[in-house]
C-alpha atoms as a PDB file:
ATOM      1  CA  UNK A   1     -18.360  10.537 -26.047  1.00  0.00           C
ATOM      2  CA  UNK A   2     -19.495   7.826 -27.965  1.00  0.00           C
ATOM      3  CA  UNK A   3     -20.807   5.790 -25.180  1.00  0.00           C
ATOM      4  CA  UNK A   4     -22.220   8.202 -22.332  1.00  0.00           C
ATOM      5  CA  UNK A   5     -21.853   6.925 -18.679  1.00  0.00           C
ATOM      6  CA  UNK A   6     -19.887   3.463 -19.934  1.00  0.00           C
ATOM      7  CA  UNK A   7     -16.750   4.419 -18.232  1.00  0.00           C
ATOM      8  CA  UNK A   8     -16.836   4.493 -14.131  1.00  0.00           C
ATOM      9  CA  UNK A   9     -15.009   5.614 -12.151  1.00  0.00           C
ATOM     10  CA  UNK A  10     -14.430   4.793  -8.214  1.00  0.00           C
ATOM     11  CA  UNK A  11     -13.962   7.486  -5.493  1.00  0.00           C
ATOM     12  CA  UNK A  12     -13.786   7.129  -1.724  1.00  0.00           C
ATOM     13  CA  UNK A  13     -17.320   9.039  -1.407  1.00  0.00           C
ATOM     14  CA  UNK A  14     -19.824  11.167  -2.471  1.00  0.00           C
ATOM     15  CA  UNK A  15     -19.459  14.678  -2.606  1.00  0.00           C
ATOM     16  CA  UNK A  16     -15.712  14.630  -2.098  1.00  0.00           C
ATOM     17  CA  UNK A  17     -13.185  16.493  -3.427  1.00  0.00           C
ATOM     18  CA  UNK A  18     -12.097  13.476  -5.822  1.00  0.00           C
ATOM     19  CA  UNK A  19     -15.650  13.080  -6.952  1.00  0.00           C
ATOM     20  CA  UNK A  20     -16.574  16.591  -7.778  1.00  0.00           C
ATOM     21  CA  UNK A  21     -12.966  16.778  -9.373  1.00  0.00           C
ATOM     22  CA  UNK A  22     -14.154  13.351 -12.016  1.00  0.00           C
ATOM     23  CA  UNK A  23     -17.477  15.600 -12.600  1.00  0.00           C
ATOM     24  CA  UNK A  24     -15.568  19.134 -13.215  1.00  0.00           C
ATOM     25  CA  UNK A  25     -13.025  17.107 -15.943  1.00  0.00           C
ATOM     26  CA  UNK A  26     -15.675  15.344 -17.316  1.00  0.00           C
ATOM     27  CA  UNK A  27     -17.816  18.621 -17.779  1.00  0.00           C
ATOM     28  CA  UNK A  28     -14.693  20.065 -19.124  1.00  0.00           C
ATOM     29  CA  UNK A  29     -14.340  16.995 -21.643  1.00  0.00           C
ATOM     30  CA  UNK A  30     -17.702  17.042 -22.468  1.00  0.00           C
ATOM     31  CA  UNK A  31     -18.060  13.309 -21.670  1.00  0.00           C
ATOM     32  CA  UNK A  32     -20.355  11.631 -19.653  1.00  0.00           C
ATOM     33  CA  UNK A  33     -18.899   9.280 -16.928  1.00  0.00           C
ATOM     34  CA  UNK A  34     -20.700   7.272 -13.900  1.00  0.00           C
ATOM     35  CA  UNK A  35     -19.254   7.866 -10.313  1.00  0.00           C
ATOM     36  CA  UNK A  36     -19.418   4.899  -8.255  1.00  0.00           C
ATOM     37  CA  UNK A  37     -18.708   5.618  -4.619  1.00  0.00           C
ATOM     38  CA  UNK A  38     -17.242   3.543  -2.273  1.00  0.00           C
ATOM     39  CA  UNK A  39     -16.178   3.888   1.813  1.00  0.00           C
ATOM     40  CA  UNK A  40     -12.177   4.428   1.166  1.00  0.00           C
ATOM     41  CA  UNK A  41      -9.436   3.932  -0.888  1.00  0.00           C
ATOM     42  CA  UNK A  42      -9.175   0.107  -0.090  1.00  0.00           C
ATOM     43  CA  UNK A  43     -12.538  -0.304  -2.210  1.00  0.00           C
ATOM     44  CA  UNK A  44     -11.514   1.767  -4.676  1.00  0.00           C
ATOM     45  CA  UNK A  45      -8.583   0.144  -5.561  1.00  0.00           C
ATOM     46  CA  UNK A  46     -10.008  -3.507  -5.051  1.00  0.00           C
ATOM     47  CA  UNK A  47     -12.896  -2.089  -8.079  1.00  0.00           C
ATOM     48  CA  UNK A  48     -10.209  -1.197 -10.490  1.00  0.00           C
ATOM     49  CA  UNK A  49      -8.535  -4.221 -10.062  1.00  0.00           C
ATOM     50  CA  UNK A  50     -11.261  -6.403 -10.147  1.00  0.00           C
ATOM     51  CA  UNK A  51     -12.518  -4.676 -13.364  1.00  0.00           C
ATOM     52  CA  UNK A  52     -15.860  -3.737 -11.814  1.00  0.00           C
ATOM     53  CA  UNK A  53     -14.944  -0.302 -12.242  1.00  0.00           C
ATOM     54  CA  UNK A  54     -13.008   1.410 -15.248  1.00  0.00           C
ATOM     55  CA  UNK A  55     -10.678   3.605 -13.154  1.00  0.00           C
ATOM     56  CA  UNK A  56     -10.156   5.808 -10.038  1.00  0.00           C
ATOM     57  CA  UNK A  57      -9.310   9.198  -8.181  1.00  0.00           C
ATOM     58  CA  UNK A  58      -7.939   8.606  -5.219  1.00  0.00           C
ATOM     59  CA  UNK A  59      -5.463   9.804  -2.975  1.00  0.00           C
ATOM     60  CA  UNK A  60      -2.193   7.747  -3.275  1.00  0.00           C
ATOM     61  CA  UNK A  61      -3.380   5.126  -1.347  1.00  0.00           C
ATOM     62  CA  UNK A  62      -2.707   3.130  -5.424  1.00  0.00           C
ATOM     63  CA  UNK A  63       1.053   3.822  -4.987  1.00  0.00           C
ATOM     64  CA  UNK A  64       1.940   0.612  -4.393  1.00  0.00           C
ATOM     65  CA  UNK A  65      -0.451  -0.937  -7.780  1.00  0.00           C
ATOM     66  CA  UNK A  66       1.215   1.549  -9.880  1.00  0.00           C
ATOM     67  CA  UNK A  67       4.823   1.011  -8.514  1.00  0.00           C
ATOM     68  CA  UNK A  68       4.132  -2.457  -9.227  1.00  0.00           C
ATOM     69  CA  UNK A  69       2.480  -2.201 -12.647  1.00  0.00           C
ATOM     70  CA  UNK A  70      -0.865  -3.465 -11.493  1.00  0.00           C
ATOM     71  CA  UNK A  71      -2.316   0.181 -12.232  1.00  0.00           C
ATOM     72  CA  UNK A  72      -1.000   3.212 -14.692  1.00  0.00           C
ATOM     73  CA  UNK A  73      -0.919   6.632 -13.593  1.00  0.00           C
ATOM     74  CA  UNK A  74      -2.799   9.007 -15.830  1.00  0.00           C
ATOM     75  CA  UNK A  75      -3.059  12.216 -14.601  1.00  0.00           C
ATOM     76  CA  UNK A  76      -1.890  14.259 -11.156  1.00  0.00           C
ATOM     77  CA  UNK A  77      -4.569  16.534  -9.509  1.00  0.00           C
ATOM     78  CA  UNK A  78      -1.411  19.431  -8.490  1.00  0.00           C
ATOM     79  CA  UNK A  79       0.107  21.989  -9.388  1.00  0.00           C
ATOM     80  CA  UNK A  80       3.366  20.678 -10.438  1.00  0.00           C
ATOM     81  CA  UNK A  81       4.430  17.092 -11.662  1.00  0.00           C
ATOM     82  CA  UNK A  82       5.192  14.361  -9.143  1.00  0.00           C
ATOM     83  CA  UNK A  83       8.426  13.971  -7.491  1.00  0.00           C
ATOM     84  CA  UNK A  84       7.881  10.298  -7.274  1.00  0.00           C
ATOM     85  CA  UNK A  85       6.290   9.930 -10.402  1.00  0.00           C
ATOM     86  CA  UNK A  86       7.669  12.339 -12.675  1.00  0.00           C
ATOM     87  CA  UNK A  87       6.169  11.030 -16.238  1.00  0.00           C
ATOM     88  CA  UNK A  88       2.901  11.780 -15.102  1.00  0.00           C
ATOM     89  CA  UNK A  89       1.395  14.888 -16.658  1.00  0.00           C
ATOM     90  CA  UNK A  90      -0.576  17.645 -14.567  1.00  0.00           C
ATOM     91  CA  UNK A  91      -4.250  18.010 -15.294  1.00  0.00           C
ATOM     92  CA  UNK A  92      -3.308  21.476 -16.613  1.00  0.00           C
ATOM     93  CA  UNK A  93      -1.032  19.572 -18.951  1.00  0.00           C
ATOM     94  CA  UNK A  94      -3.361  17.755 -20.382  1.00  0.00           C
ATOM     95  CA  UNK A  95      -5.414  20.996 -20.979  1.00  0.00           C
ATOM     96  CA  UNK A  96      -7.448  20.941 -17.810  1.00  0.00           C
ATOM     97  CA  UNK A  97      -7.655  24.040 -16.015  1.00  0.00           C
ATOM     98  CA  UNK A  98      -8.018  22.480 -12.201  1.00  0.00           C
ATOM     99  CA  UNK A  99      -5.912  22.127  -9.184  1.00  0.00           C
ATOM    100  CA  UNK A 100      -6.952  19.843  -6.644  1.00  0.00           C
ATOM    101  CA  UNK A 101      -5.983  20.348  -3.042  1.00  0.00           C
ATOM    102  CA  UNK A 102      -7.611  17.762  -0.055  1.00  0.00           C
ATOM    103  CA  UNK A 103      -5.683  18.820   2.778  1.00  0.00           C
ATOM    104  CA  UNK A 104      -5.675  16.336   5.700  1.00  0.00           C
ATOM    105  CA  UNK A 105      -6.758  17.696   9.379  1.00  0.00           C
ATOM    106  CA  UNK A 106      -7.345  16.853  12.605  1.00  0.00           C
ATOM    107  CA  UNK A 107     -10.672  17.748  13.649  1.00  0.00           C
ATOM    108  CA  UNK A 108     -11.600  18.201  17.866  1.00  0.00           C
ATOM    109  CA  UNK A 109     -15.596  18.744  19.553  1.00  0.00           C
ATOM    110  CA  UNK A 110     -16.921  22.272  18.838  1.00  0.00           C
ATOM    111  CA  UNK A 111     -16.076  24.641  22.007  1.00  0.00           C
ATOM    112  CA  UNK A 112     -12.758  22.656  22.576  1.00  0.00           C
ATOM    113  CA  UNK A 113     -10.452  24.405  25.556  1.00  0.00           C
ATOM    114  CA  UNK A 114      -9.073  26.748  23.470  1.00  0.00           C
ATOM    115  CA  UNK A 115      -6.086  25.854  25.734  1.00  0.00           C
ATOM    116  CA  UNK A 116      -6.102  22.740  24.977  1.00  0.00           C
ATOM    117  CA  UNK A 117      -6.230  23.586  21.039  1.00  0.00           C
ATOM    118  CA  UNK A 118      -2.938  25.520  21.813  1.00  0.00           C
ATOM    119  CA  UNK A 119      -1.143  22.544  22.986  1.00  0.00           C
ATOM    120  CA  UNK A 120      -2.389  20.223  20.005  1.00  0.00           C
ATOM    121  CA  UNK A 121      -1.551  23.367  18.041  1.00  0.00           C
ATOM    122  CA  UNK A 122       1.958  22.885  19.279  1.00  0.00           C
ATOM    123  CA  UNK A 123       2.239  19.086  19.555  1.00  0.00           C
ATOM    124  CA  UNK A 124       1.018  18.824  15.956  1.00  0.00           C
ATOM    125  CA  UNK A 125       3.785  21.717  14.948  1.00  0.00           C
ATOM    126  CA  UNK A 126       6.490  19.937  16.265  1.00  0.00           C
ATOM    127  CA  UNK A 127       5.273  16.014  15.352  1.00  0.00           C
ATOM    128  CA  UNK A 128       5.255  17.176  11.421  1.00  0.00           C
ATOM    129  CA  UNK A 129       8.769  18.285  11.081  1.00  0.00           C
ATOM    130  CA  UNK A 130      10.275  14.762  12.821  1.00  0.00           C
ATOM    131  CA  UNK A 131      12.141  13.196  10.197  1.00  0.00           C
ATOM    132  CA  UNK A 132       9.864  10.145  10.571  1.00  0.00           C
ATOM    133  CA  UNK A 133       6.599  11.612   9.719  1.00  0.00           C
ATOM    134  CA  UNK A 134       8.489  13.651   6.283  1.00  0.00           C
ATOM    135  CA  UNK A 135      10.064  10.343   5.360  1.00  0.00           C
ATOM    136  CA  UNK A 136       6.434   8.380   5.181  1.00  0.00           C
ATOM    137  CA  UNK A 137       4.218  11.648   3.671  1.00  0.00           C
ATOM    138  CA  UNK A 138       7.264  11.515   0.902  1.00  0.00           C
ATOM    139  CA  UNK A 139       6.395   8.371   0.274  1.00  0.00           C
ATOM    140  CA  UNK A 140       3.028   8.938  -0.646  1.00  0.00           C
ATOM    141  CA  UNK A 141       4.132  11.800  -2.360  1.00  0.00           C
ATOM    142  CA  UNK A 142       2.442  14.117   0.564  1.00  0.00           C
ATOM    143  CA  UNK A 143       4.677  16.845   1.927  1.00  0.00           C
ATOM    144  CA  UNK A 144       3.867  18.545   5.343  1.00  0.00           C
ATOM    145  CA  UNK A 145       2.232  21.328   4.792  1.00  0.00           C
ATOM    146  CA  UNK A 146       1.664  22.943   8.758  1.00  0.00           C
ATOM    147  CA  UNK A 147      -1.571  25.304   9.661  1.00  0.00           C
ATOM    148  CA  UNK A 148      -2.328  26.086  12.893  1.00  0.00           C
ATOM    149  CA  UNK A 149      -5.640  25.827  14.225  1.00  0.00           C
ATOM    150  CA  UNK A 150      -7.280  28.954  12.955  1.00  0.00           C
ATOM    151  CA  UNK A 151      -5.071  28.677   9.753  1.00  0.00           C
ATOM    152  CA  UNK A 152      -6.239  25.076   8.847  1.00  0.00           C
ATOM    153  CA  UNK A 153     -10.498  26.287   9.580  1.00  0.00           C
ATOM    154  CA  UNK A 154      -9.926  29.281   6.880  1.00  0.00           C
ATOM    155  CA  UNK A 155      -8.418  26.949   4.148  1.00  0.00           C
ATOM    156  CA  UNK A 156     -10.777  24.231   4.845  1.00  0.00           C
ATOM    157  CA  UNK A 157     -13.554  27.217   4.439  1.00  0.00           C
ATOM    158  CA  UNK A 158     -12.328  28.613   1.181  1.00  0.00           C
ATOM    159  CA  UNK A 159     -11.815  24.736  -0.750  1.00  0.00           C
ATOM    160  CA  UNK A 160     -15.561  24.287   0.972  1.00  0.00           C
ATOM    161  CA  UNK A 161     -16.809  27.508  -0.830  1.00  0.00           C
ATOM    162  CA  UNK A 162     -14.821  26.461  -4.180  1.00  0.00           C
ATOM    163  CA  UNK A 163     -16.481  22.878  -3.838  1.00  0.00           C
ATOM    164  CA  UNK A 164     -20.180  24.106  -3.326  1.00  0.00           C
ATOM    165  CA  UNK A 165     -19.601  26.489  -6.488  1.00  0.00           C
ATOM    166  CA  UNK A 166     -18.481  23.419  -8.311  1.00  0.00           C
ATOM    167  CA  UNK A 167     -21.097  20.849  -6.669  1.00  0.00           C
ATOM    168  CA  UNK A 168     -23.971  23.781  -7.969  1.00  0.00           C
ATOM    169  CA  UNK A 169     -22.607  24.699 -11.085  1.00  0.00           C
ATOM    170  CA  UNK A 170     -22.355  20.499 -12.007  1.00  0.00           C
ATOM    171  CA  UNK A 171     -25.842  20.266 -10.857  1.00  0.00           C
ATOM    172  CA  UNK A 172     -24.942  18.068  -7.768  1.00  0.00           C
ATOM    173  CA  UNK A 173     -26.111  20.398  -4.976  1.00  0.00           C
ATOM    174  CA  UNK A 174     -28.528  19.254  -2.690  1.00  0.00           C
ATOM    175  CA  UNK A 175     -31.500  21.323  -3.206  1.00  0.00           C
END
């Protein structure tokens, strides 16, 4: 609070999820930080480690820095502690009320063969339960989480219409 806007912090965009989740704790904390966006987690963990920025929300593209010491954990954006890194508190924890949920997709051209939607549908079903594709999402602490395609447009609707509340109510709405 001291020094407004002398911390940064690095994010793999503008407007994303991880960016309007810095803003929403920071509003919460009363502090003022300075986002500095960058094209992907590659740049944002190259920033932190080259001190040009003070720290980062990312996905856990970091896992192997903080596995290896070259980066400390401070907070997790879910609901529950980390499986893989279970002495890192919850952002409730630490007295912030906010889940954070970025769901990964795969997106086809608008008036797709809903046919052929049907068979990615299926392909996709059956691809995230092979023992491969659980073994690298543990990993990186992801866990398949399945949605067909109807399933996966209504959640990515409702965390849009959370994240325009929270992009308006921070002031970061286009106009």
């Amino acid at each position: 609070k001291a020094n407004p806007g002398k911390v940064t912090y690095a994010t793999p965009g503008a407007g994303t999820s991880l960016h309007i989740g810095m803003e929403q704790i920071a509003a919460r904390a009363g502090i003022k930080l300075t986002h500095v966006p960058f094209k992907g987690g590659a740049e944002t963990n190259a920033a932190v480690l080259g001190g040009h920025t003070t720290l980062q929300a990312d996905s856990t593209g970091w896992k192997p820095l903080v596995d290896g010491g070259q980066l400390r954990l401070l907070a997790i954006w879910t609901a529950d502690r980390s499986k893989n890194w279970p002495t890192a508190p919850t952002l409730k924890e630490l007295g912030y009320p906010f889940v954070f949920d970025s769901p990964f997709g795969i997106a086809g051209p608008k008036g797709m063969d809903p046919a052929i939607v049907k068979k990615l549908d299926a392909a996709f079903k059956e691809a995230i339960d092979e023992p491969g594709v659980i073994e690298v999402l543990k990993r990186y602490d992801m866990f398949p989480r399945y949605l067909d395609s109807a399933a996966y447009a209504a959640a990515v609707k409702e965390i849009n219409d959370v994240e325009t509340k929270a992009l308006t109510e921070l002031g970061l709405a286009k106009k």
